[in-house]
N, C-alpha and C. Protein backbone atom coordinates (compact mmCIF):
# COMPACT_ATOMS: atom_id res chain seq x y z
N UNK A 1 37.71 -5.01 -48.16
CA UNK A 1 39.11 -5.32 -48.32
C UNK A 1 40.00 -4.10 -48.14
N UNK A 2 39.51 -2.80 -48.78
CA UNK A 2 40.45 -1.96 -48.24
C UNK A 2 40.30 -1.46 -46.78
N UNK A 3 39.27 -1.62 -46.26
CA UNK A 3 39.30 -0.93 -44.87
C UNK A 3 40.45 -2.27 -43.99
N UNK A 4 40.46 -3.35 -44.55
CA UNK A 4 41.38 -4.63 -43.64
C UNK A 4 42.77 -3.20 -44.17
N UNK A 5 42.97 -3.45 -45.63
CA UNK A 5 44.38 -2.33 -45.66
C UNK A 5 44.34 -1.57 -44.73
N UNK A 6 43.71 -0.70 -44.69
CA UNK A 6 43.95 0.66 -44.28
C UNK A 6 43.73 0.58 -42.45
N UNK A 7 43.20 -0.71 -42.14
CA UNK A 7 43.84 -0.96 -40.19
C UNK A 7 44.72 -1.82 -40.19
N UNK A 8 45.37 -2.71 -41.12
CA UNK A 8 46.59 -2.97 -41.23
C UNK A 8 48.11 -1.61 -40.85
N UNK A 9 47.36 -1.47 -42.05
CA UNK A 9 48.44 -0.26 -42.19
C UNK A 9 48.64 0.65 -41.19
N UNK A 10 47.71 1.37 -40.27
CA UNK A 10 47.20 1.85 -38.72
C UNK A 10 47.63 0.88 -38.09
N UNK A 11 47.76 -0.31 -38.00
CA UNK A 11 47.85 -0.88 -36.79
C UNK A 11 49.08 -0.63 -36.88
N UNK A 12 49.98 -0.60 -37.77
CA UNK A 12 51.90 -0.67 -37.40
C UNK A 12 52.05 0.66 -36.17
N UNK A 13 51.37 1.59 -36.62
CA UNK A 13 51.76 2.67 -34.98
C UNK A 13 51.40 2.26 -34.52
N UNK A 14 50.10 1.59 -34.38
CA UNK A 14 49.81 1.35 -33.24
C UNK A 14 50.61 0.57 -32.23
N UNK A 15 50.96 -0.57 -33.07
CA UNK A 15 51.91 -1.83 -32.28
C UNK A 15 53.93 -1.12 -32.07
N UNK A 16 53.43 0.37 -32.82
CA UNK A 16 54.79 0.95 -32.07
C UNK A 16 54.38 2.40 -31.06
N UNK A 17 53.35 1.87 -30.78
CA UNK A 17 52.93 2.90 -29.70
C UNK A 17 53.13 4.23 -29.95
N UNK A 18 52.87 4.74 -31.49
CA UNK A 18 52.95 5.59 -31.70
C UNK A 18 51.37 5.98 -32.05
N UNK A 19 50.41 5.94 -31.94
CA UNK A 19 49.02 5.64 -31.28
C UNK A 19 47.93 4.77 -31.26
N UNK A 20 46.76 5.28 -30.68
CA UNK A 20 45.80 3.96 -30.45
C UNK A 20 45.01 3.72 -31.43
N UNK A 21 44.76 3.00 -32.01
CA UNK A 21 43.66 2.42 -32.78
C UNK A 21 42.41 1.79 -32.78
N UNK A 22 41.49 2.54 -32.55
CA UNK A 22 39.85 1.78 -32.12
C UNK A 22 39.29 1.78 -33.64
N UNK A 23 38.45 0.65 -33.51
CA UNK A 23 37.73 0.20 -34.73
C UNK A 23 36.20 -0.39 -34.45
N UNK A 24 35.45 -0.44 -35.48
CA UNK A 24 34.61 -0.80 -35.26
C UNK A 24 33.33 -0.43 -36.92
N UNK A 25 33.25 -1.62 -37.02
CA UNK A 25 32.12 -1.74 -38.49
C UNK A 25 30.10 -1.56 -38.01
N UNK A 26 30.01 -0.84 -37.66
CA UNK A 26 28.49 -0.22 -37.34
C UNK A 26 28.21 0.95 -36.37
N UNK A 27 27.44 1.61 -36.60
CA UNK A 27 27.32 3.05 -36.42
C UNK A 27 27.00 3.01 -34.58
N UNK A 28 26.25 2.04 -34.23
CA UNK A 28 25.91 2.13 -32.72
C UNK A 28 27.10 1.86 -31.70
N UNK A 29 28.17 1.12 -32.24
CA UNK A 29 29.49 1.05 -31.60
C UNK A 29 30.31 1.58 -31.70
N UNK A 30 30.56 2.70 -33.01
CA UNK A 30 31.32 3.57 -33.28
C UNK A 30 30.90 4.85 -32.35
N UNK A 31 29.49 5.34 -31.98
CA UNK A 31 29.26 5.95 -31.00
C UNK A 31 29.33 5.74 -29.63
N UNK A 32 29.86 4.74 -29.31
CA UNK A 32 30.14 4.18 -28.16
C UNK A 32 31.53 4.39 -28.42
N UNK A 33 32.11 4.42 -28.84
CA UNK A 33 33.69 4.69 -28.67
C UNK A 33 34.27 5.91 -29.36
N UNK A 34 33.60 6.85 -29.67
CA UNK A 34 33.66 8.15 -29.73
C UNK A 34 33.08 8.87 -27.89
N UNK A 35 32.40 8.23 -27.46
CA UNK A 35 31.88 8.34 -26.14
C UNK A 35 33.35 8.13 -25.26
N UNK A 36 33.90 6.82 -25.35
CA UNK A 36 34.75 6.38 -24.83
C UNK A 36 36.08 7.10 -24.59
N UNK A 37 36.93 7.74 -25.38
CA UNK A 37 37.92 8.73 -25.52
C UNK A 37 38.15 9.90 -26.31
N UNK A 38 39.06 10.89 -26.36
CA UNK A 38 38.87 11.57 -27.26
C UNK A 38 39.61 11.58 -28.32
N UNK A 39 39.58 10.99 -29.62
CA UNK A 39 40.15 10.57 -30.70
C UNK A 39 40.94 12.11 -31.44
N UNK A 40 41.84 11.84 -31.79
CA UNK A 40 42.59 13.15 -32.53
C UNK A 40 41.73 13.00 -34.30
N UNK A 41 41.58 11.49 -34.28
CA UNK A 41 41.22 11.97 -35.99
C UNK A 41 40.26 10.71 -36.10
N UNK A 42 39.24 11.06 -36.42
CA UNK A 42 37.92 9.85 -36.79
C UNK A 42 37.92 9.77 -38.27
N UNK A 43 38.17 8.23 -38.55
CA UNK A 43 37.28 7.99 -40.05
C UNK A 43 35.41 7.88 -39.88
N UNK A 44 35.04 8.43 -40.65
CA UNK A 44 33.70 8.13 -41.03
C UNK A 44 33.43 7.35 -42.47
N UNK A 45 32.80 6.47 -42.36
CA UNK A 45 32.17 5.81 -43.60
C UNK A 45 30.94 6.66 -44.29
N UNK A 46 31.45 7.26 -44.97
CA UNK A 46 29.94 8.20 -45.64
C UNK A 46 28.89 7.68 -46.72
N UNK A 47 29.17 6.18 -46.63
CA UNK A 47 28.15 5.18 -46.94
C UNK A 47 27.67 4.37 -46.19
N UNK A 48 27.69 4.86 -45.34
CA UNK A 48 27.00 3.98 -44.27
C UNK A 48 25.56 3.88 -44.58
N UNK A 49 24.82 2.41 -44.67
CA UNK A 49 23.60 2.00 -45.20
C UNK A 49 22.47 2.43 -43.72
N UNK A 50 21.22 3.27 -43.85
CA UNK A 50 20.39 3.31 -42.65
C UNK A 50 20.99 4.21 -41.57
N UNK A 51 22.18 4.92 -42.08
CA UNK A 51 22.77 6.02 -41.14
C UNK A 51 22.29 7.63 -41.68
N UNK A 52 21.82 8.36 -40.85
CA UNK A 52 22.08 9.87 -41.33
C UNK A 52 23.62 10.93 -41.23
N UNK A 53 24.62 10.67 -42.10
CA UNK A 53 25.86 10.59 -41.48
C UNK A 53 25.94 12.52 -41.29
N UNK A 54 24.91 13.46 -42.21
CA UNK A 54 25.39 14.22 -41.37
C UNK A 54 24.80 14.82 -40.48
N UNK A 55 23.76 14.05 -39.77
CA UNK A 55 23.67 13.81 -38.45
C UNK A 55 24.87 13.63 -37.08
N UNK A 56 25.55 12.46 -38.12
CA UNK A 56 26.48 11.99 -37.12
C UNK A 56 27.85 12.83 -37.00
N UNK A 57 28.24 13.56 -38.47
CA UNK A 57 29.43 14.44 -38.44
C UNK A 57 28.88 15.50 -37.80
N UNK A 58 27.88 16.06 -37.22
CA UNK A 58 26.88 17.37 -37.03
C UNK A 58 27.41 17.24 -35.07
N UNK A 59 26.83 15.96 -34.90
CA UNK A 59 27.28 15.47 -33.61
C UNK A 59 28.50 15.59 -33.21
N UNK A 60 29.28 14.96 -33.92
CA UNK A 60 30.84 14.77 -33.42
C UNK A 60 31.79 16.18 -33.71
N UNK A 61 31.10 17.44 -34.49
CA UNK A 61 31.63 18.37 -34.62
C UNK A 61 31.13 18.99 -33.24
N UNK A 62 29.48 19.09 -32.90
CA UNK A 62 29.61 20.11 -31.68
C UNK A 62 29.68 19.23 -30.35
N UNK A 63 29.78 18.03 -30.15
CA UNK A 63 30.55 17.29 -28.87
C UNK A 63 31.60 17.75 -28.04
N UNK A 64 31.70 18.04 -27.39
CA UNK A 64 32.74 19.16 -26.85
C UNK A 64 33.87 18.34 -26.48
N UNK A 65 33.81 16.69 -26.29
CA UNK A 65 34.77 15.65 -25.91
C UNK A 65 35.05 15.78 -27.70
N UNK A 66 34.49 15.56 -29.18
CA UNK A 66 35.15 15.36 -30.38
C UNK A 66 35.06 16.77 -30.80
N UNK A 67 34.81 18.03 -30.08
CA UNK A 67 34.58 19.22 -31.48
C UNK A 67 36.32 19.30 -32.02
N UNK A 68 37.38 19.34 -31.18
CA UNK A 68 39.13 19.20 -32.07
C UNK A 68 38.94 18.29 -32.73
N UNK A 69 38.51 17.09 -33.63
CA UNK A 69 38.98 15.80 -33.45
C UNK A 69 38.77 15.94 -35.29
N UNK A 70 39.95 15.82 -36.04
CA UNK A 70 39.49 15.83 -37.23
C UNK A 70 39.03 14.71 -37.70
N UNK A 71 38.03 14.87 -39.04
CA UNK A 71 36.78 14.29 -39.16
C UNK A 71 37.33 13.81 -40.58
N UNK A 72 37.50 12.52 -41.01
CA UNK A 72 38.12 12.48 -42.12
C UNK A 72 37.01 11.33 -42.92
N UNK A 73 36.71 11.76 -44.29
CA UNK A 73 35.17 10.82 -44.72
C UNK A 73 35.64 10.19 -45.59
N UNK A 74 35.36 8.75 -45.65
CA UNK A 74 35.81 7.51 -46.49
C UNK A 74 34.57 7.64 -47.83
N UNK A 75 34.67 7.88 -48.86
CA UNK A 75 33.35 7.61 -50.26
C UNK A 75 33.82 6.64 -51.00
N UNK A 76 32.97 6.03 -51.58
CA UNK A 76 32.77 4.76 -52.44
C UNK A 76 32.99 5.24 -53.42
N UNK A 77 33.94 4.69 -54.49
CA UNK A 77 33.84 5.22 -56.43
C UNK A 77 33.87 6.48 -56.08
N UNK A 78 34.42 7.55 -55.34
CA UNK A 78 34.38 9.01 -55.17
C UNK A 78 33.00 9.53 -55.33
N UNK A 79 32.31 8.93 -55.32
CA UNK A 79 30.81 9.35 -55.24
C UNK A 79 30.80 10.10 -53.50
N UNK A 80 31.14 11.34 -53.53
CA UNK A 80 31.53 12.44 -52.15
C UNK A 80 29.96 12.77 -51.74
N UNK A 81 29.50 12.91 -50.57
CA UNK A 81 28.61 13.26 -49.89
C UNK A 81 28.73 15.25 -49.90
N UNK A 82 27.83 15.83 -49.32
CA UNK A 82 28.16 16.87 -48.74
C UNK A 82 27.91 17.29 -47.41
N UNK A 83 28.83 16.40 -46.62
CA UNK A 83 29.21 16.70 -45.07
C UNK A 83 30.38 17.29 -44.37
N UNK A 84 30.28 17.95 -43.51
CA UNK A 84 30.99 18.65 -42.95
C UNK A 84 32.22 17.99 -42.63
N UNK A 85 33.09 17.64 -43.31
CA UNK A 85 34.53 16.63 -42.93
C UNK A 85 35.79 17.85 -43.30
N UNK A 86 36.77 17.44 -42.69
CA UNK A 86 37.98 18.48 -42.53
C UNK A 86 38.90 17.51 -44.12
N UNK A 87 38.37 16.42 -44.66
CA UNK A 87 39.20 15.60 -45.80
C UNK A 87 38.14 14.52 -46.07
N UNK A 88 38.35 14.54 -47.40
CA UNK A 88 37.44 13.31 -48.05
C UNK A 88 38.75 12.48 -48.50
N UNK A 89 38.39 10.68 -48.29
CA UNK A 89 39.46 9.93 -49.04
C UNK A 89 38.07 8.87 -49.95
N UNK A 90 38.68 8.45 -50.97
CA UNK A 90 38.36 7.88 -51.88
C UNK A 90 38.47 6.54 -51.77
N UNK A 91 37.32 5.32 -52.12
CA UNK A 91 37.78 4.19 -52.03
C UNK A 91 38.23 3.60 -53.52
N UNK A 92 39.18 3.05 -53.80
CA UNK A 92 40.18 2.13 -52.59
C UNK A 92 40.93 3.29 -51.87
N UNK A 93 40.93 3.28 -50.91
CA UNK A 93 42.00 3.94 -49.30
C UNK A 93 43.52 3.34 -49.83
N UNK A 94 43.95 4.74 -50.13
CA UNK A 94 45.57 4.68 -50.18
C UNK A 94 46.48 5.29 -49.16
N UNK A 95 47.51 4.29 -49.07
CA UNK A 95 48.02 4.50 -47.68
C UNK A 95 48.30 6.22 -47.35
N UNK A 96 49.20 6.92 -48.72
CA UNK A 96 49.53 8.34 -49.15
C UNK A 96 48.68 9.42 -48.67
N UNK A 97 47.30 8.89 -49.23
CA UNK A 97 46.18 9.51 -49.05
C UNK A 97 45.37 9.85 -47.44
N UNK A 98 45.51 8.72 -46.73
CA UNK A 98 45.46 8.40 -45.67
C UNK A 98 46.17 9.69 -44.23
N UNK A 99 47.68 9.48 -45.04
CA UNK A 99 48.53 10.70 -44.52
C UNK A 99 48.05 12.09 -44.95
N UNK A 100 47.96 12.54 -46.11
CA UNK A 100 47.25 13.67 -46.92
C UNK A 100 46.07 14.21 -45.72
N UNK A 101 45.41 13.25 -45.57
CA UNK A 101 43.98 13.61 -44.68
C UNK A 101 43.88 13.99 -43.30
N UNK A 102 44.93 12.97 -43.08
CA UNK A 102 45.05 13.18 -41.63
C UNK A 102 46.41 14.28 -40.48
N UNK A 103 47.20 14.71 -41.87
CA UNK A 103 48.04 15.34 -41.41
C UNK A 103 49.07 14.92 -40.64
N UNK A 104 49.38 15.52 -40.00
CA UNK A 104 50.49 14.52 -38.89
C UNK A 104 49.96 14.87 -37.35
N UNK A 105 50.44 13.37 -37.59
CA UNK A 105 49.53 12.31 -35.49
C UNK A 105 50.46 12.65 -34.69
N UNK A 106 50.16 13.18 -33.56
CA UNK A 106 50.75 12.92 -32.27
C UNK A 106 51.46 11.49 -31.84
N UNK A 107 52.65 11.17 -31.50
CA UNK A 107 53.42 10.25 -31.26
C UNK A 107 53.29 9.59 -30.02
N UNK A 108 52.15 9.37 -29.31
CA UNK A 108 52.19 8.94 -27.95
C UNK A 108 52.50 8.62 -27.61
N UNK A 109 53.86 7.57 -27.91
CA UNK A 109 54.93 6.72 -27.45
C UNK A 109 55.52 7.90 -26.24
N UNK A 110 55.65 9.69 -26.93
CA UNK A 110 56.46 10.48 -25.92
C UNK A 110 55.82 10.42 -24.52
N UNK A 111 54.79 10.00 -24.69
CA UNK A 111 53.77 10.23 -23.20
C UNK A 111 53.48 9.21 -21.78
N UNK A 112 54.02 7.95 -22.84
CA UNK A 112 54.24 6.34 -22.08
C UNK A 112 55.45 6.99 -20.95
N UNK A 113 54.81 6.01 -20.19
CA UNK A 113 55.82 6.06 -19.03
C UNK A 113 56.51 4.61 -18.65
């Protein structure tokens, strides 16, 4: 329920083209679309069940298409991992928090033609 919040809440830039929003709930498609473009800021689920996630933050740090791309880690009950992330957010995902982590986004709307 909070991850529906928290791409709700993402989707409003998105639908003002102030940027893109890719999603995706399992680890083999989320690497497929880290493949796909180069994201300014990735959530990671650091509960991901049957994942080695810092495997996967290990990856997406020396990827030379994600090594800029800040790495921001979602934990359950604040129960925090110890992986290499540039921000940990806490579940429930608050919108505040969300901003806190991710700093401030590039406006791609300036780039539309």
């Amino acid at each position: 329920e909070d991850a529906f919040a928290a791409r709700a809440k993402a989707a409003e830039g998105d639908a003002k083209g102030a940027w893109k929003l890719e999603h995706t709930d399992n680890a083999f498609d989320g690497g497929r679309l880290l493949a796909s473009f180069r994201p300014h800021v990735v959530f990671l689920d650091l509960g991901l069940p049957g994942v080695d996630i810092r495997r996967v933050a290990e990856s997406i740090r020396h990827d030379p298409a994600t090594q800029h791309s800040r790495l921001v880690g979602i934990a359950a009950d604040g129960a925090l991992q110890r992986v290499d992330v540039d921000a940990t957010i806490a579940r429930p995902i608050a919108a505040r928090e969300v901003k806190r982590a991710t700093g401030p986004l590039p406006d791609l709307s300036k780039f539309r033609r």
